[in-house]
Protein backbone atom coordinates (compact mmCIF):
# COMPACT_ATOMS: atom_id res chain seq x y z
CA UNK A 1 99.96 89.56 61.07
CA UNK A 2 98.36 89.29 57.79
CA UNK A 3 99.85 85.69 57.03
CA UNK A 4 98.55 84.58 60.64
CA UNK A 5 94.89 85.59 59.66
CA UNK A 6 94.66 84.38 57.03
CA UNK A 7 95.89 81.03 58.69
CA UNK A 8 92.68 80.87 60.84
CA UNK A 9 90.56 81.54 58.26
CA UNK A 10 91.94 78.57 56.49
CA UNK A 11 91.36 76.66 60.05
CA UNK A 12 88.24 77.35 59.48
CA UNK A 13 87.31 76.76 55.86
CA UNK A 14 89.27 73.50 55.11
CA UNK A 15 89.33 70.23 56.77
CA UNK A 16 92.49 68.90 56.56
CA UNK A 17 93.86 71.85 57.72
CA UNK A 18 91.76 71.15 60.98
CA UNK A 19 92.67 67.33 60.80
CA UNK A 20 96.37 68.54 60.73
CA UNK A 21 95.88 70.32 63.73
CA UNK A 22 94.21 67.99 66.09
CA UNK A 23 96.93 65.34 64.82
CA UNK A 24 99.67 67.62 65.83
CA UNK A 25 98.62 68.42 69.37
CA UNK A 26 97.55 64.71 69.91
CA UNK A 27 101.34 63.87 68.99
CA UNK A 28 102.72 66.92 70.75
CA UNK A 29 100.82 65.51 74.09
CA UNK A 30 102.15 61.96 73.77
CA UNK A 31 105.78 62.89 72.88
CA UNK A 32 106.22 65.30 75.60
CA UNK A 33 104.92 62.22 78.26
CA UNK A 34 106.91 59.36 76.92
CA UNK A 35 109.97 62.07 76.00
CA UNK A 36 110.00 62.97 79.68
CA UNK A 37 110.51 59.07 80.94
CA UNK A 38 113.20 58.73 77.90
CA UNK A 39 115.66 61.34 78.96
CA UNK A 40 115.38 60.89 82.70
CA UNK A 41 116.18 57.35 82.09
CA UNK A 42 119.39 58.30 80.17
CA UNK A 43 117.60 56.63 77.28
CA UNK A 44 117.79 59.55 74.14
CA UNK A 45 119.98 56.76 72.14
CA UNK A 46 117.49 53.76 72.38
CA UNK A 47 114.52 55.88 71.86
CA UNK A 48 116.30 57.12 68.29
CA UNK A 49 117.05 52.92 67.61
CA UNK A 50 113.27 52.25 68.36
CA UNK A 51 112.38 55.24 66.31
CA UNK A 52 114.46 53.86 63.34
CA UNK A 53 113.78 50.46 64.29
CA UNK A 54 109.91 50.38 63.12
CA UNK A 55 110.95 50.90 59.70
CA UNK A 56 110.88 47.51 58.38
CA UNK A 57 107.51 46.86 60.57
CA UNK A 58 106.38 49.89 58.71
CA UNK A 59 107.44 48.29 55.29
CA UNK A 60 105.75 44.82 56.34
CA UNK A 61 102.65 46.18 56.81
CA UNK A 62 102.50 47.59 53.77
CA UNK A 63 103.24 44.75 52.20
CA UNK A 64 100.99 42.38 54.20
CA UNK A 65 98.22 44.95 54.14
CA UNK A 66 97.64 45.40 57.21
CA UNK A 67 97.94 48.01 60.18
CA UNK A 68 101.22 49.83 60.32
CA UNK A 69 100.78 49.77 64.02
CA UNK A 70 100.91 46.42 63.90
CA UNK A 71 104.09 45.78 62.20
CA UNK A 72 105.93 48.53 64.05
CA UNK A 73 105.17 47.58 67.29
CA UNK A 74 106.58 44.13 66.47
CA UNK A 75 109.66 45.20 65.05
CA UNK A 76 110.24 48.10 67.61
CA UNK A 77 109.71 45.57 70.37
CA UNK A 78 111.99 42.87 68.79
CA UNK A 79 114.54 45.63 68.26
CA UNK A 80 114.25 46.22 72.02
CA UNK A 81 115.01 42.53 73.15
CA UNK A 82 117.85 41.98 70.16
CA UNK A 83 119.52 45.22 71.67
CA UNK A 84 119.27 44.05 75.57
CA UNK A 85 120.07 40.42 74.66
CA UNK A 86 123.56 41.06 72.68
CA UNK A 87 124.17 43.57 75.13
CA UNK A 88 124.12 41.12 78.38
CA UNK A 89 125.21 38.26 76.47
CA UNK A 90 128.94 40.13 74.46
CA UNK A 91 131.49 42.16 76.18
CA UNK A 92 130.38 45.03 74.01
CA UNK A 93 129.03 48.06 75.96
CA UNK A 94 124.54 49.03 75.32
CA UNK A 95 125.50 52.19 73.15
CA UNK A 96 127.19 49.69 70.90
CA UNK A 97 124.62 47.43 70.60
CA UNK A 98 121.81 50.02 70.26
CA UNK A 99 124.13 51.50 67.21
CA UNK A 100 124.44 48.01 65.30
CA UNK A 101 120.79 46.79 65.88
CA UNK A 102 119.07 50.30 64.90
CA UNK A 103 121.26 50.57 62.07
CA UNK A 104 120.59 46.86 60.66
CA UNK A 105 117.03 47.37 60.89
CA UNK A 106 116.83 51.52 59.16
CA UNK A 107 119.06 49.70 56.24
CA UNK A 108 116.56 46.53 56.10
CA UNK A 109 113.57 49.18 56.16
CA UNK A 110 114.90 51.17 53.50
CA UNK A 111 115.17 47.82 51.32
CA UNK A 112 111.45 46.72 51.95
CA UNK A 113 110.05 50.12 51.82
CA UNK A 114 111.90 50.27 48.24
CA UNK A 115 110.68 47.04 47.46
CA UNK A 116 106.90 47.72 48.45
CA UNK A 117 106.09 51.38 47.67
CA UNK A 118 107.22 54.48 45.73
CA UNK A 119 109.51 57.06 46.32
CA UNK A 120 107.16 59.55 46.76
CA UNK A 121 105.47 57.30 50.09
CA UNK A 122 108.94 56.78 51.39
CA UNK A 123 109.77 60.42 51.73
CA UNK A 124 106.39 61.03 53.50
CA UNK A 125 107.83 58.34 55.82
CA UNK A 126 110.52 59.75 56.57
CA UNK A 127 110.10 63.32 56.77
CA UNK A 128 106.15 63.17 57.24
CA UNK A 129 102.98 65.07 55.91
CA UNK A 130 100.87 65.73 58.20
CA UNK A 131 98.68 68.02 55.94
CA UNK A 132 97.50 64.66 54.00
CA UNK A 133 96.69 62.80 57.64
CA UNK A 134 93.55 60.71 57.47
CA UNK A 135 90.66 60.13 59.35
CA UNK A 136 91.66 57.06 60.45
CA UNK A 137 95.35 58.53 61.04
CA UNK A 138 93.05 60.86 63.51
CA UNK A 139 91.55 57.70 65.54
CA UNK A 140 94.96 55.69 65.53
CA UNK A 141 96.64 58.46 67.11
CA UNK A 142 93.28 58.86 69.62
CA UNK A 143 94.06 56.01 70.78
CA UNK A 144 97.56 55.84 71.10
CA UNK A 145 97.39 59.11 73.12
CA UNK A 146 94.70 57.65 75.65
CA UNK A 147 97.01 55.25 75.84
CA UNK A 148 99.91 56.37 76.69
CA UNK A 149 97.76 59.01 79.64
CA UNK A 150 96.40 55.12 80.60
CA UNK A 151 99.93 54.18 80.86
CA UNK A 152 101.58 57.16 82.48
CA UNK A 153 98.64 57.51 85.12
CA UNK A 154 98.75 54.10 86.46
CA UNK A 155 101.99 53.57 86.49
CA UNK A 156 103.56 56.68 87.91
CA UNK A 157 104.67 55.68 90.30
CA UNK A 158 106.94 52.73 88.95
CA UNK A 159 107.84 54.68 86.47
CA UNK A 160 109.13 57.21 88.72
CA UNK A 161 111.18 54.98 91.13
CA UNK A 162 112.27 53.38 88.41
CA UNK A 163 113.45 56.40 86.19
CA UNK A 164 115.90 57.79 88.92
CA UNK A 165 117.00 54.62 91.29
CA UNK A 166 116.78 51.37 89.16
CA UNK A 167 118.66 49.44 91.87
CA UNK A 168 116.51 50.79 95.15
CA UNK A 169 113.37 49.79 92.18
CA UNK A 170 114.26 46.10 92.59
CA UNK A 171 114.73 46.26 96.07
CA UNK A 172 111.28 47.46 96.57
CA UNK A 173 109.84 44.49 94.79
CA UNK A 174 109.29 45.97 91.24
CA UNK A 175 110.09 44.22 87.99
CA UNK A 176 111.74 46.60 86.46
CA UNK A 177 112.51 44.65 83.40
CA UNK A 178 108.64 44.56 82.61
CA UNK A 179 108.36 47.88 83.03
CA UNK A 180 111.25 48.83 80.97
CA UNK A 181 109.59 46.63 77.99
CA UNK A 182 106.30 48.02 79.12
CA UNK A 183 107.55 52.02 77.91
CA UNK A 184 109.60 50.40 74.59
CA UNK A 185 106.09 49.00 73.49
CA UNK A 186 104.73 52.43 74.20
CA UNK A 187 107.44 54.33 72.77
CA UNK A 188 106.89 52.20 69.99
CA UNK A 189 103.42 53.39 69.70
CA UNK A 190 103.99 56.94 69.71
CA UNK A 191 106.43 56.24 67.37
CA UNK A 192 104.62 55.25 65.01
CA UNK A 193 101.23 57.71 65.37
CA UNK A 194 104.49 60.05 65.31
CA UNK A 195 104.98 59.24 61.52
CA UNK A 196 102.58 60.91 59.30
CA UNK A 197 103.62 63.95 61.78
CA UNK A 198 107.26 64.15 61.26
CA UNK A 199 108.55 61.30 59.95
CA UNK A 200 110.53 58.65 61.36
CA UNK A 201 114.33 60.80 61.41
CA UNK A 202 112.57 63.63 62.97
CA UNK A 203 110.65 61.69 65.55
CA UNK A 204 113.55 61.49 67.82
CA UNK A 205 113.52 65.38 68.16
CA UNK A 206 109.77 65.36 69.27
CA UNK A 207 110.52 62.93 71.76
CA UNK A 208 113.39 64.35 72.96
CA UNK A 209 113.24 68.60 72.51
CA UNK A 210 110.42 69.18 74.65
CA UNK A 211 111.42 67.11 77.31
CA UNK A 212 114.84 68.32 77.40
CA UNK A 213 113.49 72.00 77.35
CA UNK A 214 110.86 71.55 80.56
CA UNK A 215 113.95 69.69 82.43
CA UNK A 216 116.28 72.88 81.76
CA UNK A 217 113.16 74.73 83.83
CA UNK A 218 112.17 72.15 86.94
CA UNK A 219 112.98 69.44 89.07
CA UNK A 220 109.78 68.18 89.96
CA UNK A 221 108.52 65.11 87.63
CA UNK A 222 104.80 66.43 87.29
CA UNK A 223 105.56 69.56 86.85
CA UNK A 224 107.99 68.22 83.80
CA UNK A 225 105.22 66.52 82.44
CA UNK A 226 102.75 69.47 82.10
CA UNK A 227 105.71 71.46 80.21
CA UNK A 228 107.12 69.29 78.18
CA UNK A 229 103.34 68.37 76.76
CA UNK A 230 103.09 71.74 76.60
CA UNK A 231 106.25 72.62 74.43
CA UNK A 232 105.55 69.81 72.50
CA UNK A 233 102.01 71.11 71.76
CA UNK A 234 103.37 74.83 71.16
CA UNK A 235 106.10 73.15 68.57
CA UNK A 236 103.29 71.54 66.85
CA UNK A 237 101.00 74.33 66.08
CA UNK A 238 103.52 77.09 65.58
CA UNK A 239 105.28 74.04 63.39
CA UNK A 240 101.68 73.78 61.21
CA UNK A 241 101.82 77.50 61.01
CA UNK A 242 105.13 77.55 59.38
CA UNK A 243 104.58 74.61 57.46
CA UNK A 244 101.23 76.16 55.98
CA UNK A 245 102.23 80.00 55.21
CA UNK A 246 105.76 79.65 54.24
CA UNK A 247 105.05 75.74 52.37
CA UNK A 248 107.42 74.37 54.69
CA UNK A 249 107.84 70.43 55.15
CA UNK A 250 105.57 69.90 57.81
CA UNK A 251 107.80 67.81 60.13
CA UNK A 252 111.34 70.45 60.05
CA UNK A 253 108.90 72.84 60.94
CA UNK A 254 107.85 71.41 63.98
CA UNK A 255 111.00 70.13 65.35
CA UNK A 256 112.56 73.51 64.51
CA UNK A 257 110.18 75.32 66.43
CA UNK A 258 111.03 73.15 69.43
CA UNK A 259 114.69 73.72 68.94
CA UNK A 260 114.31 77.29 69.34
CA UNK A 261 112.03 76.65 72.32
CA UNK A 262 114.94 74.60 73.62
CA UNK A 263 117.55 77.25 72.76
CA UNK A 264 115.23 79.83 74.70
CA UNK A 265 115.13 77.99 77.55
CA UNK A 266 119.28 76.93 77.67
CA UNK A 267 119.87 80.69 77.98
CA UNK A 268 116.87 81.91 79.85
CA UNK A 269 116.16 79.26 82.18
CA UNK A 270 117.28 79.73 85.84
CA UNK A 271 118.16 76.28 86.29
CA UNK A 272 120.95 75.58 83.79
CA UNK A 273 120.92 79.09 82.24
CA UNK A 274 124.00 79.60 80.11
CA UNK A 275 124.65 83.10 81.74
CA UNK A 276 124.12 82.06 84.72
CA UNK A 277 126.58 79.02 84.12
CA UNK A 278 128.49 81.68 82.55
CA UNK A 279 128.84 83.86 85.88
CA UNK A 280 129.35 81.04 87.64
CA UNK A 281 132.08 80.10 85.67
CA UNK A 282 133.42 83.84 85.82
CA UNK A 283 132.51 83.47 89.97
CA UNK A 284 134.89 80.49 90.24
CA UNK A 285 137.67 81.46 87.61
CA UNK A 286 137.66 84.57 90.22
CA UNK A 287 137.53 82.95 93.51
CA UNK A 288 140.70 80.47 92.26
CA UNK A 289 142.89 83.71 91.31
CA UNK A 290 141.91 85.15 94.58
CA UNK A 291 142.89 82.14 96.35
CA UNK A 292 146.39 81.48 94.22
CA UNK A 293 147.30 85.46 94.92
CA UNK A 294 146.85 84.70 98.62
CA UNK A 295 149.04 81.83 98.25
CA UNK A 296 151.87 83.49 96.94
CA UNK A 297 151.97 86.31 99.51
């Protein structure tokens, strides 16, 4: 109780403390929205490549001085079309693909970044520090969350057909190869406002954990939405708690918050509860004895 006062008194008396706190919910909105489209698209594995994939864009900028936004969004966007092109154009299947081209492009980022900066800037890349975000860090991640609401608001609907029929999508006239491009070059985005937050191997998590937790409680698509903002919100603040009381890296915090959130929900939630999968498991186990007793009277 003590430790928690004395957190909002700090709120209250330092800055970066309250920079580190608007940056967190900003990225806890945006992952929970794109995160949602991700997993109901089957799509965990490409948004970890993408994730991974802005690391040499990342190293780039640096090097060219100029926006880190920039040189992500290129590289997470070229990563996208490498991935789809050697996939429709080899025998081998998309998870392949995905795994070689993220994994060329992580080992090519780690080269550049070692090339351009120090040690000390590549561990804040890749594990974050959110406590250290900028005022400009503040803005860039503004905008990226306006947006991505931009994004998801006007294209709902496409987004939803095309989330959970992609064949009945292209018979109603939609090009769902734009649209597919259209969420990379947002997911690159978030990805990379997602950075100083929790660092490029933890952003998968954010993307994923909250959206993955509000699915395990509804099957309704706004609904999902709302929650897994929400969770991803929740992670983020009780993550900056952590982080500041018990010095905790900023970016483990948050993502282990939203595990726990996640491992709540698996056993509590009444759609895919593990009891209740449990007793239903017990139910049928049950019902098949019952019927093979009958069968041998």
């Amino acid at each position: 109780m003590n430790s928690l006062i004395e957190f909002f008194n700090a709120l209250g008396k330092y800055d970066f403390l309250q920079s580190a706190l608007v940056t967190a919910i900003m990225v806890g909105i945006m992952s929970g929205l794109i995160g949602s489209f991700i997993i109901l698209r089957g799509m965990s594995l490409m948004g970890d490549a993408i994730s991974h994939a802005v690391l040499p864009g990342v190293a780039v900028a640096y090097m060219l001085g100029v926006n880190v936004m920039i040189g992500a969004s290129v590289f997470g966007i070229i990563a996208a079309l490498l991935i789809g092109f050697v996939a429709a154009n080899s025998k081998i299947k998309t998870d392949t693909s995905i795994g070689v081209v993220f994994s060329a492009f992580y080992a090519l980022g780690f080269i550049l970044i070692s090339m351009a900066e120090s040690a000390t800037n590549l561990h804040h890349i890749l594990f974050g520090n959110i406590l250290a975000v900028s005022d400009s860090d503040i803005m860039t991640t503004a905008i990226v969350l306006g947006i991505v609401v931009m994004f998801v608001v006007l294209f709902y609907k496409e987004l939803l057909i095309t989330s959970f029929d992609n064949t009945f999508a292209k018979t109603y006239g939609l090009n769902t190869t734009a649209i597919h491009y259209a969420l990379m070059l947002v997911l690159t985005l978030v990805t990379v406002s997602a950075l100083q937050t929790v660092g490029i191997i933890l952003v998968v998590a954010m993307l994923i954990t909250p959206a993955a937790t509000a699915f395990l409680w509804t099957d309704r698509l706004e609904t999902m939405l709302v929650m897994s903002a929400s969770v991803g919100v929740i992670s983020s603040i009780t993550g900056l708690y952590f982080s500041f009381t018990l010095n905790w890296a900023s970016g483990p915090a948050i993502v282990l918050v939203a595990a726990v959130l996640f491992a709540i929900s698996f056993i509590f939630s009444p759609k895919q509860a593990f009891f209740s999968f449990s007793k239903r498991q017990r139910t049928k186990e049950a019902a098949a004895t019952q019927t093979a007793e009958e069968i041998v009277r």
